[in-house]
Protein backbone atom coordinates (compact mmCIF):
# COMPACT_ATOMS: atom_id res chain seq x y z
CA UNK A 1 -16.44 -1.88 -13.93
CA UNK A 2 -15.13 -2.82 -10.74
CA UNK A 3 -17.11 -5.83 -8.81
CA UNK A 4 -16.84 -6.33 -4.92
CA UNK A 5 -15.70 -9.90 -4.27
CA UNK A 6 -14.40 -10.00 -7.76
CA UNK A 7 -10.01 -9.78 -7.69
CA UNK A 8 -7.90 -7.94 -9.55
CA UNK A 9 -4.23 -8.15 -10.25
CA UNK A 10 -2.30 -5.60 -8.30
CA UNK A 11 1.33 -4.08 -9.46
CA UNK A 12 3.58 -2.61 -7.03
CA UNK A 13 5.37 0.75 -7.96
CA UNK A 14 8.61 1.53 -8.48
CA UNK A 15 8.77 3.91 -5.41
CA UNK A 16 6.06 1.58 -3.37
CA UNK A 17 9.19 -1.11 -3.98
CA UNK A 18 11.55 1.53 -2.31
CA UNK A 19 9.00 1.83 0.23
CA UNK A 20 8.49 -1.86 1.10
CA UNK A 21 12.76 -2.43 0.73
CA UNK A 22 13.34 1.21 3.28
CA UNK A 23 10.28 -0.93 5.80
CA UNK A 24 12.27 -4.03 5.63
CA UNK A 25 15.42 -2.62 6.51
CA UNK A 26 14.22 -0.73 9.23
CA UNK A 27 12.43 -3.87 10.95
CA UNK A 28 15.27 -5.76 10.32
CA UNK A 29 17.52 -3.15 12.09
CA UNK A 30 14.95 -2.38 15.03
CA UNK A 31 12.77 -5.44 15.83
CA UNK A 32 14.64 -8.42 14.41
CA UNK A 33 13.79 -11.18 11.28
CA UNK A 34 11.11 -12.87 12.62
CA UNK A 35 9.41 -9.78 12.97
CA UNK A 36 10.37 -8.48 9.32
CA UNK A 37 8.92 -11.78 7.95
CA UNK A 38 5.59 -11.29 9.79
CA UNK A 39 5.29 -7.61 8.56
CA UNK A 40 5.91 -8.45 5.14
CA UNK A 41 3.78 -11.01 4.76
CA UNK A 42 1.17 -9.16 6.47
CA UNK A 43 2.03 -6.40 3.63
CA UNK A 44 1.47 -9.05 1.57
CA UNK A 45 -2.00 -10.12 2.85
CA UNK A 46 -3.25 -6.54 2.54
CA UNK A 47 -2.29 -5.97 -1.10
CA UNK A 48 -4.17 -9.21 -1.44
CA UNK A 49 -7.01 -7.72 0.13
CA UNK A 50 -7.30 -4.24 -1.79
CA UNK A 51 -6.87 -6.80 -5.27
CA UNK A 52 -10.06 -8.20 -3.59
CA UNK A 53 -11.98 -5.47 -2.30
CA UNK A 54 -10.43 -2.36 -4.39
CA UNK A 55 -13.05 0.04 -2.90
CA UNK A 56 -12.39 -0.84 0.36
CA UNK A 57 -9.71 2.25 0.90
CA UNK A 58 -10.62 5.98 1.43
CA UNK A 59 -10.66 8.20 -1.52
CA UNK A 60 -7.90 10.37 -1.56
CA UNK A 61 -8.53 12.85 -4.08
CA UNK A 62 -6.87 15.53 -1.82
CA UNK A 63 -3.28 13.59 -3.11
CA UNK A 64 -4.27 12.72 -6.66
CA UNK A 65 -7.68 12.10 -8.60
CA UNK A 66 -8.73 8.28 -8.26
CA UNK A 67 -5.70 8.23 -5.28
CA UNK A 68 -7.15 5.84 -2.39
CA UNK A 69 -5.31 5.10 0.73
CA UNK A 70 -5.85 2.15 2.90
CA UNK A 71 -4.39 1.92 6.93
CA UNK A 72 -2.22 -1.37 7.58
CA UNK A 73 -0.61 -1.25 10.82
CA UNK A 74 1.97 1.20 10.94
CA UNK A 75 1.64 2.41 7.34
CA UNK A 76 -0.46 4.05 5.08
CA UNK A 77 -1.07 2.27 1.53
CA UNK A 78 -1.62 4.48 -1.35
CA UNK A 79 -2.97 3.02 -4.55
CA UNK A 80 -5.00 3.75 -7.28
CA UNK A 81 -7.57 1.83 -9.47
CA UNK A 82 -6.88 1.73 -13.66
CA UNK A 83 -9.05 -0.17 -15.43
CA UNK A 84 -8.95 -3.44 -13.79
CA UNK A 85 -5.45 -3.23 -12.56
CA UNK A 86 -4.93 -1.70 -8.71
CA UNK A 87 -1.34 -0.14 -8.72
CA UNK A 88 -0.02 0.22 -5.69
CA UNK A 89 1.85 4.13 -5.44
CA UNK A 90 3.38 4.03 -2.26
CA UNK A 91 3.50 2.52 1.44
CA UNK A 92 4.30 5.36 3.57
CA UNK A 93 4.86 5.23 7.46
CA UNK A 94 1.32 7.49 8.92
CA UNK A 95 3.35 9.83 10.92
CA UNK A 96 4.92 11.18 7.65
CA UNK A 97 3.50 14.22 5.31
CA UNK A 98 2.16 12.65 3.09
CA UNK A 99 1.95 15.98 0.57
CA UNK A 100 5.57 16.12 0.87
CA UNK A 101 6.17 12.63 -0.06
CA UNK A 102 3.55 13.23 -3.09
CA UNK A 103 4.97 16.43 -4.71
């Protein structure tokens, strides 16, 4: 059972990887390194976060049972809960369709 204030080690997906590397590139290409750096670790910070507080995000059964999905900046982050492991699915960009990208 999952306690607030109580972390949990987080894994980052195969395609979530893909995600972060496609979000990198693209900052890279269209706002420089500095800003990549800053972005990432702020990526970073908010996995940290939903290890933390694993609740925190919205349900997002609509996706996938026990799917949650959390806002960071530009992005959407889609995780889900097992057992005392958050596993982070994917880190889409909000303006995308998010079924699409899910079937």
């Amino acid at each position: 059972m999952l306690k607030k204030g109580m972390p949990i080690k987080y894994k980052i997906s195969e395609l979530a990887s893909q995600d972060i590397d496609s979000i990198i590139d693209y900052t890279v290409q269209n706002f420089g390194y500095k800003t990549m750096i800053k972005y990432h670790q702020s990526l970073e910070h908010c996995f940290e976060i939903l290890a933390l507080n694993p609740l925190i995000g919205l349900q997002s059964d609509f996706i996938k049972e026990n799917y949650y999905r959390f806002n960071h900046q530009s992005h959407v982050v889609f995780y889900q809960i097992l057992g005392s492991k958050l596993v982070i699915i994917r880190v889409l960009h909000k303006s995308m369709d998010v079924a699409r990208m899910f079937d």
